[in-house]
C-alpha atoms as a PDB file:
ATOM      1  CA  UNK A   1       0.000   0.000   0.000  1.00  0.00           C
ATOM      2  CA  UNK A   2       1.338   3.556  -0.823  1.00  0.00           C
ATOM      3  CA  UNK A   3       2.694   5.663   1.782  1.00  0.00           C
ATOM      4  CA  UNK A   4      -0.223   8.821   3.528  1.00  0.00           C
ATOM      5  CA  UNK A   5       0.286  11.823   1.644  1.00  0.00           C
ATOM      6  CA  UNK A   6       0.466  13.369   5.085  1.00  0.00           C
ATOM      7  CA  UNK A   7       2.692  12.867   7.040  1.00  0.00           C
ATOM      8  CA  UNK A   8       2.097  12.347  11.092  1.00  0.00           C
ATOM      9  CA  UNK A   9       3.770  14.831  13.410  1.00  0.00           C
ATOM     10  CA  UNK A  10       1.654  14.554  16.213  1.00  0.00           C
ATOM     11  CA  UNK A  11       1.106  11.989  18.679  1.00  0.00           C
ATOM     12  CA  UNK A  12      -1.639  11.921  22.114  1.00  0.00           C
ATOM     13  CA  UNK A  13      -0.932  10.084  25.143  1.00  0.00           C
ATOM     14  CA  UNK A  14      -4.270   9.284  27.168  1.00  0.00           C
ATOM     15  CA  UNK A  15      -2.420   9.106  30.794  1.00  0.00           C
ATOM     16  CA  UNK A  16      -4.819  10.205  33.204  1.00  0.00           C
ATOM     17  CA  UNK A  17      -6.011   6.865  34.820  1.00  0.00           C
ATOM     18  CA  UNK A  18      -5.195   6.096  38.508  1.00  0.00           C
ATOM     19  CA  UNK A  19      -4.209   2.416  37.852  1.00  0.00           C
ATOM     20  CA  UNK A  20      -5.871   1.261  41.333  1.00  0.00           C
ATOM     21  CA  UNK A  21      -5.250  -2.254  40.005  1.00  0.00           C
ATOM     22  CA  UNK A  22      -1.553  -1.634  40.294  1.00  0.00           C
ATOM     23  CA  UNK A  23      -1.309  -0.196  43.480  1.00  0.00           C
ATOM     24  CA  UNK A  24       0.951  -2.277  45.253  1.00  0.00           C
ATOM     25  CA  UNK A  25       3.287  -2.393  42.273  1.00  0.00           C
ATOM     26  CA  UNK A  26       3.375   1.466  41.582  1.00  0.00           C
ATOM     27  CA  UNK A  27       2.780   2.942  44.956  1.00  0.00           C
ATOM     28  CA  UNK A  28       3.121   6.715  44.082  1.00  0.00           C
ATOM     29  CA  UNK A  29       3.856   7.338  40.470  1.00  0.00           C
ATOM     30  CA  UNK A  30       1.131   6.693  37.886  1.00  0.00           C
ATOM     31  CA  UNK A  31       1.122   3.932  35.565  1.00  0.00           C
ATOM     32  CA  UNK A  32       3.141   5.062  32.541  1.00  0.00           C
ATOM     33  CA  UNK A  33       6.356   5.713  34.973  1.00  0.00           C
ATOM     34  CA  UNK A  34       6.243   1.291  35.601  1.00  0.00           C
ATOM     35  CA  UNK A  35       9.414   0.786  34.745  1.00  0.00           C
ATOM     36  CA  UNK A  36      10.439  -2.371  32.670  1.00  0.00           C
ATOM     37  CA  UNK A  37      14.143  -2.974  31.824  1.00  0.00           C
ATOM     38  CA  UNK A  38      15.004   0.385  33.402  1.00  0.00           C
ATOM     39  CA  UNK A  39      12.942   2.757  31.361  1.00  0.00           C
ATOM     40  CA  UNK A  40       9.239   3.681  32.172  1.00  0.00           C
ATOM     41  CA  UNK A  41       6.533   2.513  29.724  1.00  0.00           C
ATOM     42  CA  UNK A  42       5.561   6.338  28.868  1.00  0.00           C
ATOM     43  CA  UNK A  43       9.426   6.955  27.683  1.00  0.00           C
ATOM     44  CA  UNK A  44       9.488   3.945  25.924  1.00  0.00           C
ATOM     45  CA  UNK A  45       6.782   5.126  23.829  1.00  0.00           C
ATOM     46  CA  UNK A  46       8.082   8.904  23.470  1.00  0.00           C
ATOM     47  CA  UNK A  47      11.279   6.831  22.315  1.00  0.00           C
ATOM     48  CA  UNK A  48       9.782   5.435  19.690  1.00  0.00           C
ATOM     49  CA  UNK A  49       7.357   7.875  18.379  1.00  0.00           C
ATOM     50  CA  UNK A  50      10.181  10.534  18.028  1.00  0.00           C
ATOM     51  CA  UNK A  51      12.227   7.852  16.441  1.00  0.00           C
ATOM     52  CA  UNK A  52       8.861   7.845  13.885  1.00  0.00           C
ATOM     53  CA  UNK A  53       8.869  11.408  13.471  1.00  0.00           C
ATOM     54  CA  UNK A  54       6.593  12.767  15.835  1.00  0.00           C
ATOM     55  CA  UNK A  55       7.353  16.371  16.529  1.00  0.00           C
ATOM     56  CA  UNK A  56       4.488  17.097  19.136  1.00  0.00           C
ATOM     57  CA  UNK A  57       3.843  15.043  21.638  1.00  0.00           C
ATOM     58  CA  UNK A  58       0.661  15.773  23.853  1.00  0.00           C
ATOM     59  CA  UNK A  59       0.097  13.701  26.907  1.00  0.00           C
ATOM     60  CA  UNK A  60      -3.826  14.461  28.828  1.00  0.00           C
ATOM     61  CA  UNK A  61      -2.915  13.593  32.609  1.00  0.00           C
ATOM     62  CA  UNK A  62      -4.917  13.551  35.767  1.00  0.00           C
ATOM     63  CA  UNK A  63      -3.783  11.321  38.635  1.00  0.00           C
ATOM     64  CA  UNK A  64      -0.090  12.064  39.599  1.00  0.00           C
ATOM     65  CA  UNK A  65       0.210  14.807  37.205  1.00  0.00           C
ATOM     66  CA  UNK A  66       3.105  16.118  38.142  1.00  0.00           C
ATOM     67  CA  UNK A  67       5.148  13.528  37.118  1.00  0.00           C
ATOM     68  CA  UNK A  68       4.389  13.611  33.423  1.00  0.00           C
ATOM     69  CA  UNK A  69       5.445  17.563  33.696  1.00  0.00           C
ATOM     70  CA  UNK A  70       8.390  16.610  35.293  1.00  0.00           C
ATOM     71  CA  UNK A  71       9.108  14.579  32.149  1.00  0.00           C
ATOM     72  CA  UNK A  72       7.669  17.233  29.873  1.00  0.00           C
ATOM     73  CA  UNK A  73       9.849  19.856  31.512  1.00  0.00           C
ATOM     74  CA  UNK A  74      13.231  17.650  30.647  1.00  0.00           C
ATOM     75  CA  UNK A  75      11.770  16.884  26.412  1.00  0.00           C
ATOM     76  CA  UNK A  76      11.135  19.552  24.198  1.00  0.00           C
ATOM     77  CA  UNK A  77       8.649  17.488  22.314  1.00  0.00           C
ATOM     78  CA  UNK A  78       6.296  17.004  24.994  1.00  0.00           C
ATOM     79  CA  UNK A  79       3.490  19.055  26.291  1.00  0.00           C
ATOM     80  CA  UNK A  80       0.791  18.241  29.044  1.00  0.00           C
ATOM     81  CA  UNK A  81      -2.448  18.893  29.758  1.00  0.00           C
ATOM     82  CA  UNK A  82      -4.407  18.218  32.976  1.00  0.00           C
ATOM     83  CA  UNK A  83      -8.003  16.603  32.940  1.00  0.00           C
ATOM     84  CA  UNK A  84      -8.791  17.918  36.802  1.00  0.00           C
ATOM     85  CA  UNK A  85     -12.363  15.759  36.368  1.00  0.00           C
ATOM     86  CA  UNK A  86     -10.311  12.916  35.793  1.00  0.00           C
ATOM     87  CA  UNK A  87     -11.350  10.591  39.031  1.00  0.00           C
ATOM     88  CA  UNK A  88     -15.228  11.387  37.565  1.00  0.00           C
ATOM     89  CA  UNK A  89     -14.312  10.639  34.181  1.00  0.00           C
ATOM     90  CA  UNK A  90     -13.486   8.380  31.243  1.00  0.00           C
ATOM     91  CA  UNK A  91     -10.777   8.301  28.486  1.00  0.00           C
ATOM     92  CA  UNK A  92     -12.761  10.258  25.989  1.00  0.00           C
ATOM     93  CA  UNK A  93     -13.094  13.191  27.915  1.00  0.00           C
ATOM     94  CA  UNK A  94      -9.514  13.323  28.966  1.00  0.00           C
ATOM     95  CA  UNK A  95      -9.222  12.891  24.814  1.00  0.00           C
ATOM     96  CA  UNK A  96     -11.748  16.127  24.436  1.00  0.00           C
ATOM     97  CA  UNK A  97     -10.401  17.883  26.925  1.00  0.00           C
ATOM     98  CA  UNK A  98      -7.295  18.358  24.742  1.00  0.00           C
ATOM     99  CA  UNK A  99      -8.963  19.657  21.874  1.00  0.00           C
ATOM    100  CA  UNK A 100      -7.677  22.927  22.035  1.00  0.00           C
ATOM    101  CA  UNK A 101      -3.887  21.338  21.393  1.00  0.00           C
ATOM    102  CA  UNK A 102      -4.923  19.143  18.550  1.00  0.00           C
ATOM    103  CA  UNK A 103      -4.831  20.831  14.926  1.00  0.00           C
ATOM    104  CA  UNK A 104      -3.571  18.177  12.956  1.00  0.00           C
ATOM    105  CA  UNK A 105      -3.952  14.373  12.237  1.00  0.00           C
ATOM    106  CA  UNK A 106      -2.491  12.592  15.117  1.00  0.00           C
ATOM    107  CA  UNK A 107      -0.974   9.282  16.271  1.00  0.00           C
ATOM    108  CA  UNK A 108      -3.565   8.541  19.851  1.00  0.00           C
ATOM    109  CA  UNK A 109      -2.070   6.151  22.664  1.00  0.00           C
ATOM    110  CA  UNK A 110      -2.850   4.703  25.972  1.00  0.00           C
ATOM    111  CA  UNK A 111      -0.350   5.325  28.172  1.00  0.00           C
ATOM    112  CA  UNK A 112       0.035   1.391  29.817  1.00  0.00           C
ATOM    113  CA  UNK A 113       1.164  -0.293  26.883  1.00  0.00           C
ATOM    114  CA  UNK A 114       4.496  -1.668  25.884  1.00  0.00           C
ATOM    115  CA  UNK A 115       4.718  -2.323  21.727  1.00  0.00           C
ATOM    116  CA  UNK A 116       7.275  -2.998  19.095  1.00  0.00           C
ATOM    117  CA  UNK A 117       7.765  -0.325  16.996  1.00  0.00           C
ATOM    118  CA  UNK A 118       6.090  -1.781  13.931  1.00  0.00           C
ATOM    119  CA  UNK A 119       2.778  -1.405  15.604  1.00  0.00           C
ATOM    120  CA  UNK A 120       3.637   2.189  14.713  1.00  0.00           C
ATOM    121  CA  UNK A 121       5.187   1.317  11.325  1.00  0.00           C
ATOM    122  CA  UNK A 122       1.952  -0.387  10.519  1.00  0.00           C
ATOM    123  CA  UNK A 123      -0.054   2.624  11.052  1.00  0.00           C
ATOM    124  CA  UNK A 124       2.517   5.424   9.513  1.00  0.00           C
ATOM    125  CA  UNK A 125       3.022   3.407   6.308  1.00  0.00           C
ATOM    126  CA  UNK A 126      -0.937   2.973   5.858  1.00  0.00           C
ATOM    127  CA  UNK A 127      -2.675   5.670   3.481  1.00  0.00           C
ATOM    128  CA  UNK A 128      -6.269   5.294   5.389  1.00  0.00           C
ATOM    129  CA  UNK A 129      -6.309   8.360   7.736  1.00  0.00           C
ATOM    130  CA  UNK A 130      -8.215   7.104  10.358  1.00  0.00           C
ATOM    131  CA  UNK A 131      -7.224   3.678  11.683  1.00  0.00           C
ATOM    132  CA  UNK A 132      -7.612   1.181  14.974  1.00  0.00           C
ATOM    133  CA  UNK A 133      -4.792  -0.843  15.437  1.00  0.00           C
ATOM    134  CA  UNK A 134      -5.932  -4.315  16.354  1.00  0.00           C
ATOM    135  CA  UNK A 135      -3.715  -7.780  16.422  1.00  0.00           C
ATOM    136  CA  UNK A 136      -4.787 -11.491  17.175  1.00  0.00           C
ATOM    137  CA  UNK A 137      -5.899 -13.399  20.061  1.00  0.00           C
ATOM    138  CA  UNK A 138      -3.392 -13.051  22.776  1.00  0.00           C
ATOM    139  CA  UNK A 139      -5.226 -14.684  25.981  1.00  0.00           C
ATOM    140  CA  UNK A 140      -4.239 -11.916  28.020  1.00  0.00           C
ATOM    141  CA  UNK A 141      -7.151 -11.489  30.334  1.00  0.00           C
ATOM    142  CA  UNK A 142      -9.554  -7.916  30.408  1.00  0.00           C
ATOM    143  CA  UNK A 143      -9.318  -7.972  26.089  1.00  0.00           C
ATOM    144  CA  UNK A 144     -11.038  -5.320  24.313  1.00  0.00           C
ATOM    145  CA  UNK A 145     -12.876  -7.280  20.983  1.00  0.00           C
ATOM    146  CA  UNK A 146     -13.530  -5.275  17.647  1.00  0.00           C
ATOM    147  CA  UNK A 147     -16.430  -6.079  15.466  1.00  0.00           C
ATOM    148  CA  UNK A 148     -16.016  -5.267  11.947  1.00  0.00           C
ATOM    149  CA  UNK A 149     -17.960  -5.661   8.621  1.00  0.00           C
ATOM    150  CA  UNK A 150     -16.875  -6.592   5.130  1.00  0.00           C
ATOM    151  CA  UNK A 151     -14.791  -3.639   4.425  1.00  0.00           C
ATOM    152  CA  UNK A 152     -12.841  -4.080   8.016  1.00  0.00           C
ATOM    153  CA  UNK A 153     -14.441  -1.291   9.499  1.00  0.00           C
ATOM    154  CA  UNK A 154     -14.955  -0.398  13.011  1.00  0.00           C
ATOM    155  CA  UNK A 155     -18.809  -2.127  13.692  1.00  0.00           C
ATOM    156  CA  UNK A 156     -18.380  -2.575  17.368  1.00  0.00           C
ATOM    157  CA  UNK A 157     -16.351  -2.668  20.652  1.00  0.00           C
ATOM    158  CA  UNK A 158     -16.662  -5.030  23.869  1.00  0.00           C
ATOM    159  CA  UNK A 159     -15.138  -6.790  26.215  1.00  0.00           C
ATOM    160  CA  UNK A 160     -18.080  -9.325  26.341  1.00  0.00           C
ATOM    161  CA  UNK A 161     -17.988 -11.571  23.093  1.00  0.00           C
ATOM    162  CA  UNK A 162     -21.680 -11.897  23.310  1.00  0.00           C
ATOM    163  CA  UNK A 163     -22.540  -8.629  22.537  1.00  0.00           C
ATOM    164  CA  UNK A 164     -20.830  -8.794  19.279  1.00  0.00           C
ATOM    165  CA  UNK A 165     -21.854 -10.384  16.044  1.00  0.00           C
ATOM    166  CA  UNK A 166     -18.536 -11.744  15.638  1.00  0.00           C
ATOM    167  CA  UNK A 167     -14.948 -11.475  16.719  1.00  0.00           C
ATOM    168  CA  UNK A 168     -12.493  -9.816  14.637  1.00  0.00           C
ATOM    169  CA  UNK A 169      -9.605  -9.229  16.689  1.00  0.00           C
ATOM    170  CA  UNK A 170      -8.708  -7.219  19.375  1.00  0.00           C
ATOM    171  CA  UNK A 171      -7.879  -3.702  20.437  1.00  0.00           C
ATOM    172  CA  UNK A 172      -4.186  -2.501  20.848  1.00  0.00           C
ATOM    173  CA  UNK A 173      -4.793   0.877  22.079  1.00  0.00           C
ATOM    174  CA  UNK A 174      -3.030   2.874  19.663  1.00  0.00           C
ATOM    175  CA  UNK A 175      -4.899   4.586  16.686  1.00  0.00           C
ATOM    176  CA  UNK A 176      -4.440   7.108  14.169  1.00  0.00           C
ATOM    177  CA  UNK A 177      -7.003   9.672  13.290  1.00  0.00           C
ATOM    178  CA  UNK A 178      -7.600  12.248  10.990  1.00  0.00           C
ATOM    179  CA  UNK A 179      -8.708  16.216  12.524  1.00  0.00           C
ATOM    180  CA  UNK A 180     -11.680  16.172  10.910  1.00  0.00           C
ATOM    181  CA  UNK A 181     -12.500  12.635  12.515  1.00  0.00           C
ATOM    182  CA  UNK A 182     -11.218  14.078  15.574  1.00  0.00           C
ATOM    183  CA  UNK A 183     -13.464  17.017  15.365  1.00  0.00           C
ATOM    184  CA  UNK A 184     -16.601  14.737  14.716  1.00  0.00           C
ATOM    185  CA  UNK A 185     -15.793  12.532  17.606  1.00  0.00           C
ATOM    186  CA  UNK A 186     -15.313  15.843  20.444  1.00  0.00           C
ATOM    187  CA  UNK A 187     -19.057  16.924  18.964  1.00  0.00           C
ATOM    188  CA  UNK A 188     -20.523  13.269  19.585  1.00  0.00           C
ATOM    189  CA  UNK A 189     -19.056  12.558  22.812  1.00  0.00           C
ATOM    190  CA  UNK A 190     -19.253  16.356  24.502  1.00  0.00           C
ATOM    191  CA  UNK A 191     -21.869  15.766  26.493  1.00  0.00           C
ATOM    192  CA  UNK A 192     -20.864  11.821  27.553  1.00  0.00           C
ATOM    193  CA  UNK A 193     -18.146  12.754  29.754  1.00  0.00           C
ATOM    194  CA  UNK A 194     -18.022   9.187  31.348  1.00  0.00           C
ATOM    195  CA  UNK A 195     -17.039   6.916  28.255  1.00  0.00           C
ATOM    196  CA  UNK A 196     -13.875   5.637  27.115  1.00  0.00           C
ATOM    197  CA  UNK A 197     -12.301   6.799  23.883  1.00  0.00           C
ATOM    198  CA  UNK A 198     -12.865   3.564  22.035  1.00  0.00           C
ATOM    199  CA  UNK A 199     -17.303   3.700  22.611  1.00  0.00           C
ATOM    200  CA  UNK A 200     -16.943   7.209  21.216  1.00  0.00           C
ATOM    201  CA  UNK A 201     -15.266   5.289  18.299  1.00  0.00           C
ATOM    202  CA  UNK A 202     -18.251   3.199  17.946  1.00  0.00           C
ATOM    203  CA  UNK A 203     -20.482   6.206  18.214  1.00  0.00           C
ATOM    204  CA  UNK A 204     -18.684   8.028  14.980  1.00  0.00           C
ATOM    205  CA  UNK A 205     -18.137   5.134  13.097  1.00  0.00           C
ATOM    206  CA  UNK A 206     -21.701   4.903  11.228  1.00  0.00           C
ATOM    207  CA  UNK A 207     -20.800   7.970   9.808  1.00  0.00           C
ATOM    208  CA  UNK A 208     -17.407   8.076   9.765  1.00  0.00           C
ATOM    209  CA  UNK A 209     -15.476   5.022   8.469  1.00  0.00           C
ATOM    210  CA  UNK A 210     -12.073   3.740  11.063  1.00  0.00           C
ATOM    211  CA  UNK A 211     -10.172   1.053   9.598  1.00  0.00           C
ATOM    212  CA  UNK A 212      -9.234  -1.786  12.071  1.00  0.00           C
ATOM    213  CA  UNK A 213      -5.846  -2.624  10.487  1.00  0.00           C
ATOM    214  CA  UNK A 214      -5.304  -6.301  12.103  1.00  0.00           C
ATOM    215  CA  UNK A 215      -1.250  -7.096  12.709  1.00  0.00           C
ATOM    216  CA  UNK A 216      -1.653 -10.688  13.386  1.00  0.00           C
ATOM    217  CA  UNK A 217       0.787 -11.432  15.905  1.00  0.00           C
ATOM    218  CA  UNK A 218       1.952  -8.426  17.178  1.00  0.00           C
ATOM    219  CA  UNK A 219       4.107  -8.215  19.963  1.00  0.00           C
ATOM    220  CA  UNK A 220       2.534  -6.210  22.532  1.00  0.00           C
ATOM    221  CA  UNK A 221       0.840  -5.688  26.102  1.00  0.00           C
ATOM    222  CA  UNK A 222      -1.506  -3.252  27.932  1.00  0.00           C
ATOM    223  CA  UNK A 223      -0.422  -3.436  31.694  1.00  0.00           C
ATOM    224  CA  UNK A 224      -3.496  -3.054  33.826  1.00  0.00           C
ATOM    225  CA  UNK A 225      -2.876  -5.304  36.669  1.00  0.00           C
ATOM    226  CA  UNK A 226       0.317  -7.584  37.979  1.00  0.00           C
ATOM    227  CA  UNK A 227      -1.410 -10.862  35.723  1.00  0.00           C
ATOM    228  CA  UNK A 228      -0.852  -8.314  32.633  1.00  0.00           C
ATOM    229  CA  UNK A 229       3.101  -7.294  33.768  1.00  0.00           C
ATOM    230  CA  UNK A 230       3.762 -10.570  34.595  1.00  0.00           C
ATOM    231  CA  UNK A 231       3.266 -11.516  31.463  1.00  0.00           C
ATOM    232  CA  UNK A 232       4.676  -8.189  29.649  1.00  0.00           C
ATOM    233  CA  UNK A 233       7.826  -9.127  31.362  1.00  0.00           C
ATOM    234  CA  UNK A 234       7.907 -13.190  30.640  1.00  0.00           C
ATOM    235  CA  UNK A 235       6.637 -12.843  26.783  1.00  0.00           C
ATOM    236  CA  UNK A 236       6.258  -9.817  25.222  1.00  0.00           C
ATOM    237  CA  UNK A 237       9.066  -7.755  26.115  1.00  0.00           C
ATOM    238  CA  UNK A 238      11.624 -11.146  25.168  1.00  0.00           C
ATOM    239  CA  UNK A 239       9.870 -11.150  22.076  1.00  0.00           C
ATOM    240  CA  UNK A 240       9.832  -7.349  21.551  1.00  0.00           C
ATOM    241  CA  UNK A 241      13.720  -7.312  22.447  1.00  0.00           C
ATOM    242  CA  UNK A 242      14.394 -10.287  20.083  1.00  0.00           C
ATOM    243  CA  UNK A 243      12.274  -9.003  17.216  1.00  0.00           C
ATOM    244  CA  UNK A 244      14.352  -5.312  17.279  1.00  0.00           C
ATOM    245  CA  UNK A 245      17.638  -6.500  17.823  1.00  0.00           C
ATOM    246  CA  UNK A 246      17.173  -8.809  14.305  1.00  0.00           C
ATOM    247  CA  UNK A 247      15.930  -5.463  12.662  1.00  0.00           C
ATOM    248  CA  UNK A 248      19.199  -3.657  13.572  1.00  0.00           C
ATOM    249  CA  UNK A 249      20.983  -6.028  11.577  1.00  0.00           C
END
C-alpha cells in the first residue's frame, strides 16, 4: 500500500487513569512511569514515536500529574495537559479535553502499553487516515474485541464476546485519526463525559469510516494489573527485544 500523503507529526498520550489495580506495584507514580528494563513505559513510547517522526507530543494527565510535567519539563517534544475531572471521568473526555492542542492528524495512545515499533510502522506506512490498530488473540485477560464488517471497518467494541456479532480481533490501544474525525468525535461525545475513547469510536463510526488494520501477531501488552506485567515481562518484552535486535541487523 502507498505511503499517507500526510505525514504524522503529532502523537496523544491518554495518561490520566489512577491504575488502582496496580497499586501495590506502583505505589506513588502513575502507571506510565512502571518501569520495565530500566525505562518507564511512557518513555518507551516517546522513544519510539520521536524515532517515527513525531514532533508534538501531547500527553492528557490527571492522577499524579506532576510527574508527566516533570518529564515534559526535561523533552522539548512534549506538552501536558491536565483533565482535573479525571477521578469522575473516562478516556474520551480526557481525549476532548485536549482539543484545544490538537490541529492536525495525530498518532492517539494509551499510556500502559508496551509495543514494538512496527505497531507504529503499521499505522505510519498505511494511506487510510483514520485507523484502529488491532492484532490477534493473545489470551491476556480484560481484552477489548472489535467487530467489523466486510470492508474491516470499526462495527463494534466489547469486552463481552456476546454482545458482538462476531470477533475480529482485538484492540491494541493505539490509533491514528484524521482532525476532521477528531473534530466529529469531540461533537458526539461532549456531552458523555463518562465513556472511554474507544465507545466514542463506535459512536462516529456509522458515519465516519475507522479502519481496524489487524497485525496478526503483534508483539505487545496493555499493563493493567500484575497478571498483565507478569506476562509483559515473561513474553512480550523477550519477544519485543528479540524481534528489534534482528531489525538492527
Amino acid at each position: 500500500m502507498s505511503l499517507p500523503e500526510k505525514k504524522i507529526k503529532v502523537a496523544v498520550i491518554l495518561a490520566a487513569g489512577m491504575g488502582t489495580r496496580l497499586r501495590s506495584v506502583l505505589r506513588d507514580v502513575p502507571k506510565g512511569f512502571l518501569r520495565i528494563d530500566g525505562l518507564s513505559l511512557i518513555e518507551w513510547s516517546i522513544d519510539k514515536l520521536i524515532d517515527n517522526g513525531i514532533e508534538k507530543i501531547v500527553i492528557g494527565t490527571g492522577h499524579l500529574s506532576e510527574e508527566y510535567d516533570a518529564l515534559a519539563r526535561k523533552i522539548d517534544q512534549v506538552c501536558c495537559v491536565r483533565n482535573d475531572r479525571y477521578a469522575s471521568t473516562g478516556s474520551m473526555y480526557t481525549l476532548y479535553n485536549l482539543r484545544d492542542y490538537i490541529n492536525d492528524d495525530f498518532l492517539l495512545l494509551e499510556s500502559d502499553l508496551i509495543y514494538e515499533k512496527s505497531a507504529l510502522d503499521a499505522l505510519l506506512s498505511d494511506s487510510h487516515r483514520n485507523i484502529v490498530l488491532s492484532s490477534g488473540r493473545t489470551g491476556s485477560g480484560d481484552e477489548v474485541y472489535l467487530e467489523v464488517d466486510s470492508a474491516r471497518n470499526l462495527v463494534n467494541v466489547s469486552k463481552d464476546p456476546s454482545r458482538l456479532a462476531r470477533i475480529d480481533s482485538e484492540l491494541v490501544g493505539i490509533s491514528k485519526l484524521s482532525l476532521p474525525a477528531f473534530e466529529r468525535l469531540c461533537a458526539a461525545t461532549r456531552d458523555k463525559p463518562g465513556i472511554d475513547y474507544e465507545l466514542g469510536f463506535v459512536g462516529i463510526a456509522k458515519t465516519c469510516p475507522l479502519f481496524v488494520k489487524k497485525v496478526e501477531d503483534l508483539a505487545w501488552s496493555e499493563i493493567d494489573d500484575e497478571d498483565h506485567l507478569r506476562r509483559a515481562l515473561q513474553t512480550v518484552y523477550p519477544k519485543i527485544k528479540e524481534r528489534e535486535a534482528y531489525e538492527k541487523h
